[in-house]
N, C-alpha and C. Protein backbone atom coordinates (compact mmCIF):
# COMPACT_ATOMS: atom_id res chain seq x y z
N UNK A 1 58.38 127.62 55.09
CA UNK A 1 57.61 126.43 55.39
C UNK A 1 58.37 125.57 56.40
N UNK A 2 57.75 124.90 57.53
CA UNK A 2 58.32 124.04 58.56
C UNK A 2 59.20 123.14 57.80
N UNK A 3 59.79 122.56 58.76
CA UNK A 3 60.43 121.19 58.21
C UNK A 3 59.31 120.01 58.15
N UNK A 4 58.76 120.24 59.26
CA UNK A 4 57.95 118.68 59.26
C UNK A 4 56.43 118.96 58.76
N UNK A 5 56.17 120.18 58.09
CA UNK A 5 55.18 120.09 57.07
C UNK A 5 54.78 118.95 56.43
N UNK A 6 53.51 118.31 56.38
CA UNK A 6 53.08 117.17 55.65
C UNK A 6 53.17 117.29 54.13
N UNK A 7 53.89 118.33 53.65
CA UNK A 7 54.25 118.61 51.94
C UNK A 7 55.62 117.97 52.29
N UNK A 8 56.30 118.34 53.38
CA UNK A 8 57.93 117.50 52.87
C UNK A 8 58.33 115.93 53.75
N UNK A 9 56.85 115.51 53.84
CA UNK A 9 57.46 114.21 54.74
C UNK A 9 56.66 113.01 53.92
N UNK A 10 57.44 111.71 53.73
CA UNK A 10 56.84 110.73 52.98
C UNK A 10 55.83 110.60 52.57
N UNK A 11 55.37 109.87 51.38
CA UNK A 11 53.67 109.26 51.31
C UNK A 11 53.35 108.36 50.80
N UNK A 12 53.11 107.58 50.78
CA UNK A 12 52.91 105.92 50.54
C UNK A 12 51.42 105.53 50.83
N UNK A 13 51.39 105.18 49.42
CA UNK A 13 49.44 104.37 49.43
C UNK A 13 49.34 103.18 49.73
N UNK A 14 48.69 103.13 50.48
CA UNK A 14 48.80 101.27 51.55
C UNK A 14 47.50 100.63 50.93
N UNK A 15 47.28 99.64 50.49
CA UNK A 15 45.85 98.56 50.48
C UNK A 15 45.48 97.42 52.15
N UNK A 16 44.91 97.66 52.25
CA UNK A 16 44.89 97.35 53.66
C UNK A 16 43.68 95.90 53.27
N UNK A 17 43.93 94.71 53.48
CA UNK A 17 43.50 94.11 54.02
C UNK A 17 41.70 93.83 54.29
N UNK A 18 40.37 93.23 53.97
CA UNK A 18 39.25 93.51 53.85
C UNK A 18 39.63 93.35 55.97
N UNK A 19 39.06 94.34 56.32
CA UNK A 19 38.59 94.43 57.67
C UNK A 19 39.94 94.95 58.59
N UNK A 20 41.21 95.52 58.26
CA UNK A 20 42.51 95.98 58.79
C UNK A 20 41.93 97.04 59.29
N UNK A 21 41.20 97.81 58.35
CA UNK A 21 41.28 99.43 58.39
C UNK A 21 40.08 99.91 59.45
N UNK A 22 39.23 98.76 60.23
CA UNK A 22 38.56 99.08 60.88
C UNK A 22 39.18 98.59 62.13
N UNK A 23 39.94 97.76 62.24
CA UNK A 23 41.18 97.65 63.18
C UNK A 23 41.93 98.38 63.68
N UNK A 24 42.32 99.12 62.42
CA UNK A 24 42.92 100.69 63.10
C UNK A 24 42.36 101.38 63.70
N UNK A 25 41.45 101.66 62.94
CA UNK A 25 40.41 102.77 63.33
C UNK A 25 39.95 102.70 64.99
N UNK A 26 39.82 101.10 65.57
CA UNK A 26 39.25 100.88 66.30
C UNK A 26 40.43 101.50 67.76
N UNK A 27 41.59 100.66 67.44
CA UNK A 27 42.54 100.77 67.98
C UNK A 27 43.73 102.42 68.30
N UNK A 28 43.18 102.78 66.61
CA UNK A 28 43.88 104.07 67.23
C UNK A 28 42.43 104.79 68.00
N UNK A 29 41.86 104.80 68.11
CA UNK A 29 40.55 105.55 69.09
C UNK A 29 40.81 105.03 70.76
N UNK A 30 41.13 103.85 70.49
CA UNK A 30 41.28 103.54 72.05
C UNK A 30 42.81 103.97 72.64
N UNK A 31 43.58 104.18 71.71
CA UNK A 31 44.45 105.33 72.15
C UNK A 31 45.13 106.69 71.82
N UNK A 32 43.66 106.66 71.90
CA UNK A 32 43.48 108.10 71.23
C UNK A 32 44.37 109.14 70.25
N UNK A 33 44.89 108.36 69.34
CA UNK A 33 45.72 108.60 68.02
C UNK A 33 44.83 108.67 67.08
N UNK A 34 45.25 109.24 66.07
CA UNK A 34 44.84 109.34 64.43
C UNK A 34 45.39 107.98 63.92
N UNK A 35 44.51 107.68 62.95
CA UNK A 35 44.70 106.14 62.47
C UNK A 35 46.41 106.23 61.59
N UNK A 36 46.30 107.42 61.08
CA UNK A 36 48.22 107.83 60.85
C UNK A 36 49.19 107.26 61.92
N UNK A 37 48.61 107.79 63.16
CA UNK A 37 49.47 107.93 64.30
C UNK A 37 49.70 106.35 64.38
N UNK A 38 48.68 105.77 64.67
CA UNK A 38 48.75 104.02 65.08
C UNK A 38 49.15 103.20 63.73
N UNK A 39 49.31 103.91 63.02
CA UNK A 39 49.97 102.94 62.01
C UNK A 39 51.48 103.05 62.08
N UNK A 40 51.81 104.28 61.84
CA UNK A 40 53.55 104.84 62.56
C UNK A 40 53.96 104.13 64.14
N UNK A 41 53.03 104.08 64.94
CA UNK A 41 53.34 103.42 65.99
C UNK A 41 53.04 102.33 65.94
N UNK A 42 52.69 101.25 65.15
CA UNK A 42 52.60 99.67 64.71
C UNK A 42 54.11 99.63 64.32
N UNK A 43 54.03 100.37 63.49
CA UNK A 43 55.50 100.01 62.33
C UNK A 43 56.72 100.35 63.30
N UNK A 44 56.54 101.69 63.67
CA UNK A 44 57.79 101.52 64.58
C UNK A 44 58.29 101.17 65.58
N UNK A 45 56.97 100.29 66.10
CA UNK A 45 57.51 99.10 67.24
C UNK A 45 57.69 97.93 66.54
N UNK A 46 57.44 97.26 65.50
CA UNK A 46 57.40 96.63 64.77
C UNK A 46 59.21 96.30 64.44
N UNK A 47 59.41 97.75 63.48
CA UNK A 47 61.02 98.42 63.14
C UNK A 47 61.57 97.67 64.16
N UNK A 48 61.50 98.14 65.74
CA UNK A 48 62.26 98.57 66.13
C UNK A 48 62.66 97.11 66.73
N UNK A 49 61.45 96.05 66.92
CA UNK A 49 62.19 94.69 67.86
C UNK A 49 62.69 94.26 66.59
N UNK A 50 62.67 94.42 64.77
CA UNK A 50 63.14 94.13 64.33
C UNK A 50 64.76 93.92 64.20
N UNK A 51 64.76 95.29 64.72
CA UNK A 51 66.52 95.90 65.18
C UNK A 51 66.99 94.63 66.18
N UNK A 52 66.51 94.76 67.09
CA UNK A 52 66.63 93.82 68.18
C UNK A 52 66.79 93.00 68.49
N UNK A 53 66.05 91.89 67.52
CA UNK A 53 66.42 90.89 66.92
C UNK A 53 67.59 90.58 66.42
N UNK A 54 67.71 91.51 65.16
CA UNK A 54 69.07 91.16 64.45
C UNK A 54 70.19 91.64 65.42
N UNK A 55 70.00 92.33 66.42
CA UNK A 55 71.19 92.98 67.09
C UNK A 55 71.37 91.60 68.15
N UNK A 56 70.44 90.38 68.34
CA UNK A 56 70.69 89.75 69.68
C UNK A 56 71.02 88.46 69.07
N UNK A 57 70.99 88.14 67.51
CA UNK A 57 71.29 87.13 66.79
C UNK A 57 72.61 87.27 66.35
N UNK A 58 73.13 88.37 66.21
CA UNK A 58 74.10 88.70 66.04
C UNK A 58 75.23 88.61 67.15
N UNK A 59 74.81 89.23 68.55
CA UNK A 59 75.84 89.11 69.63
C UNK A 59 75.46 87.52 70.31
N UNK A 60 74.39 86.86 70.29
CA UNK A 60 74.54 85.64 70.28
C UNK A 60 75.60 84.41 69.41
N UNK A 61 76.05 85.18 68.35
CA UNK A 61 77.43 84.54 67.59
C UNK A 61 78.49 84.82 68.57
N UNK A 62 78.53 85.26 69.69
CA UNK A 62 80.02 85.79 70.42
C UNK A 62 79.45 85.26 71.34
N UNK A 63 78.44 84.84 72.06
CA UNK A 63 78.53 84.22 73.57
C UNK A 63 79.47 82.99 73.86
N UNK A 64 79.52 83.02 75.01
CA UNK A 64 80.47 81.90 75.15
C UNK A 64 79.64 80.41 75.98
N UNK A 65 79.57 79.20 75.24
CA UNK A 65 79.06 78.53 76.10
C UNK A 65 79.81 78.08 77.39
N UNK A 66 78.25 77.81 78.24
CA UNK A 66 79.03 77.25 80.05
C UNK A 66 78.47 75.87 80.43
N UNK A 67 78.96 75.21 80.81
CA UNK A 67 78.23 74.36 81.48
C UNK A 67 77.50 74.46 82.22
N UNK A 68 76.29 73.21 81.77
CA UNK A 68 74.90 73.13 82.87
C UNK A 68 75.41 73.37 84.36
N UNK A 69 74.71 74.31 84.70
CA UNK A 69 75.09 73.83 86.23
C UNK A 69 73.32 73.29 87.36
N UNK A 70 73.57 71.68 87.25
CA UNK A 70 71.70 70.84 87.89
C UNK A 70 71.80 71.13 89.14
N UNK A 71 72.85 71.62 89.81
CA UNK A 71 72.70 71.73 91.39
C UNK A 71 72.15 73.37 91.70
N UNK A 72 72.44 74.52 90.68
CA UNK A 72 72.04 75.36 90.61
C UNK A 72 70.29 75.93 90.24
N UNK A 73 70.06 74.74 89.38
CA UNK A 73 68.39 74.36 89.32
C UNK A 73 68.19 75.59 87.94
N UNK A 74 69.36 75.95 86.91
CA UNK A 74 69.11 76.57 86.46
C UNK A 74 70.07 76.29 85.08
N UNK A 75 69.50 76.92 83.85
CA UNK A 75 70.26 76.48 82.41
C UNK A 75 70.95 77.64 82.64
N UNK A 76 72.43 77.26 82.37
CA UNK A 76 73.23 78.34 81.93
C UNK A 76 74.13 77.98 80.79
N UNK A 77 73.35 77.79 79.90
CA UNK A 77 73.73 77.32 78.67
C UNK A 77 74.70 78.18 77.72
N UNK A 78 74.60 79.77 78.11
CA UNK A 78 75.05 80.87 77.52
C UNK A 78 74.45 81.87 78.18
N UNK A 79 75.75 83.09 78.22
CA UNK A 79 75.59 84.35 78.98
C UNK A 79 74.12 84.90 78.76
N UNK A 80 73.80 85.55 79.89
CA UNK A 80 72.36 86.05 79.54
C UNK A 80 72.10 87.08 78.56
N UNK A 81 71.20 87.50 77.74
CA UNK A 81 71.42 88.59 76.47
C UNK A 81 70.88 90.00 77.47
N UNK A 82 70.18 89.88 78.17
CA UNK A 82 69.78 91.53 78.36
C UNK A 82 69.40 91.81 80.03
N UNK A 83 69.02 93.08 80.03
CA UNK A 83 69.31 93.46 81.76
C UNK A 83 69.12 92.60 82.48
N UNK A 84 67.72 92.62 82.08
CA UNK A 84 66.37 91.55 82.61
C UNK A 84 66.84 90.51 83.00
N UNK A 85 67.95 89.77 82.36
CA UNK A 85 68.45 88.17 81.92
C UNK A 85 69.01 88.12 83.04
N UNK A 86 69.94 88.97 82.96
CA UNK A 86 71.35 89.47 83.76
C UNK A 86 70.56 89.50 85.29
N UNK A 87 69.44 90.40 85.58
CA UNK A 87 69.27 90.66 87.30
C UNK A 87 68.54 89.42 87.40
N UNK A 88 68.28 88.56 86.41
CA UNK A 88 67.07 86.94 87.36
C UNK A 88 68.34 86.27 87.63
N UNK A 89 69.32 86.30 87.09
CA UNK A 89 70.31 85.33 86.99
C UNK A 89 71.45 86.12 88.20
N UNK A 90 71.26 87.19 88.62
CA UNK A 90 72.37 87.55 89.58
C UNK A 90 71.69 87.01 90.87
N UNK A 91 70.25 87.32 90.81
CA UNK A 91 69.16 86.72 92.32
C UNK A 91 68.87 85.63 92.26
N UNK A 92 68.94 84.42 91.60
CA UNK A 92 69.40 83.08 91.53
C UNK A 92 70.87 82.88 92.03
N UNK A 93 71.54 83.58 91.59
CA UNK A 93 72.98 83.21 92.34
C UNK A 93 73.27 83.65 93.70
N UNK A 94 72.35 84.77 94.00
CA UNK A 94 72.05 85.33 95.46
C UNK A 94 71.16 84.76 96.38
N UNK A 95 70.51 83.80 95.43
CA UNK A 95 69.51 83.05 96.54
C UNK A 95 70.21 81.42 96.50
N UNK A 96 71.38 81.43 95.72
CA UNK A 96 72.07 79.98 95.89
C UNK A 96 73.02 80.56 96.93
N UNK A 97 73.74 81.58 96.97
CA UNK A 97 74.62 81.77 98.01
C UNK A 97 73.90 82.10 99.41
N UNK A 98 72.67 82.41 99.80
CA UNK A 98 71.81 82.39 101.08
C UNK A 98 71.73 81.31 101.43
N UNK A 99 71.32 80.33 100.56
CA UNK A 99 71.06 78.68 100.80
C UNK A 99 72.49 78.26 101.52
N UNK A 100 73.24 77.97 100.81
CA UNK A 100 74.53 77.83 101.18
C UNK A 100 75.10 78.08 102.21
N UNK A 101 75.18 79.33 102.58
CA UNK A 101 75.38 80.46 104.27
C UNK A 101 74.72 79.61 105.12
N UNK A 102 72.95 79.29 105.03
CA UNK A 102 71.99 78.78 105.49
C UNK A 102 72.47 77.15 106.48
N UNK A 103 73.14 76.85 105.38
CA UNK A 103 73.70 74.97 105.52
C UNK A 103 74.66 74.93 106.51
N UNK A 104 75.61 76.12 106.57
CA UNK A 104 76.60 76.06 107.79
C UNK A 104 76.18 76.85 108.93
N UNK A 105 75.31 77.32 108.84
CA UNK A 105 74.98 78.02 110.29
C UNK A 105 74.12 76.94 111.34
C-alpha cells in the first residue's frame, strides 16, 4: 500500500459553520480544487503566515532602534524585517543620494 494512501493520512470531522461549506464549495471550483484541496490550502496558508508572524515578533525583540531621520522623509524607527522592506529602503537611500549629487552639480 502507498504511503500517501487516504487509509494512512489524517481524518478529522469538521462542523462547518451554517453557509462555510458552500463557500468552499464555491471557491474551491473557482480554483479548480476539491473542497479537501481548498481547505488544506486555507489552513496551510493560514499555518504558514502564522509561522511568520511568530518568527517576525520574535526577531523584532533583537532589532536595534535608529533615529528618525525628517530630512530623509522617511521612519527609520527599526531595521527593516524583510526583502521587500530592505529594497524600498535601499531606493530611498538611492534616490536621497541622486538628490544630493543633483545639489552640487
Amino acid at each position: 500500500m502507498a504511503e500517501n494512501s487516504t487509509q494512512n493520512q489524517d481524518k478529522f470531522v469538521l462542523r462547518f459553520p451554517h453557509g462555510m461549506r458552500e463557500r468552499i464549495k464555491a471557491e474551491a471550483a473557482n480554483n479548480n480544487r476539491s473542497m479537501n484541496a481548498e481547505i488544506i490550502q486555507a489552513m496551510t496558508l493560514h499555518l504558514d503566515s502564522a509561522d511568520y508572524n511568530r518568527e517576525m515578533d520574535e526577531a523584532r525583540k533583537n532589532w536595534v532602534p535608529l533615529q528618525d531621520d525628517e530630512e530623509a522623509g522617511m521612519d527609520v524607527g527599526f531595521l527593516p524585517a524583510t526583502k521587500r522592506d530592505l529594497d524600498a529602503t535601499i531606493k530611498k537611500i538611492e534616490e536621497l543620494i541622486d538628490n544630493k549629487l543633483k545639489e552640487f552639480k
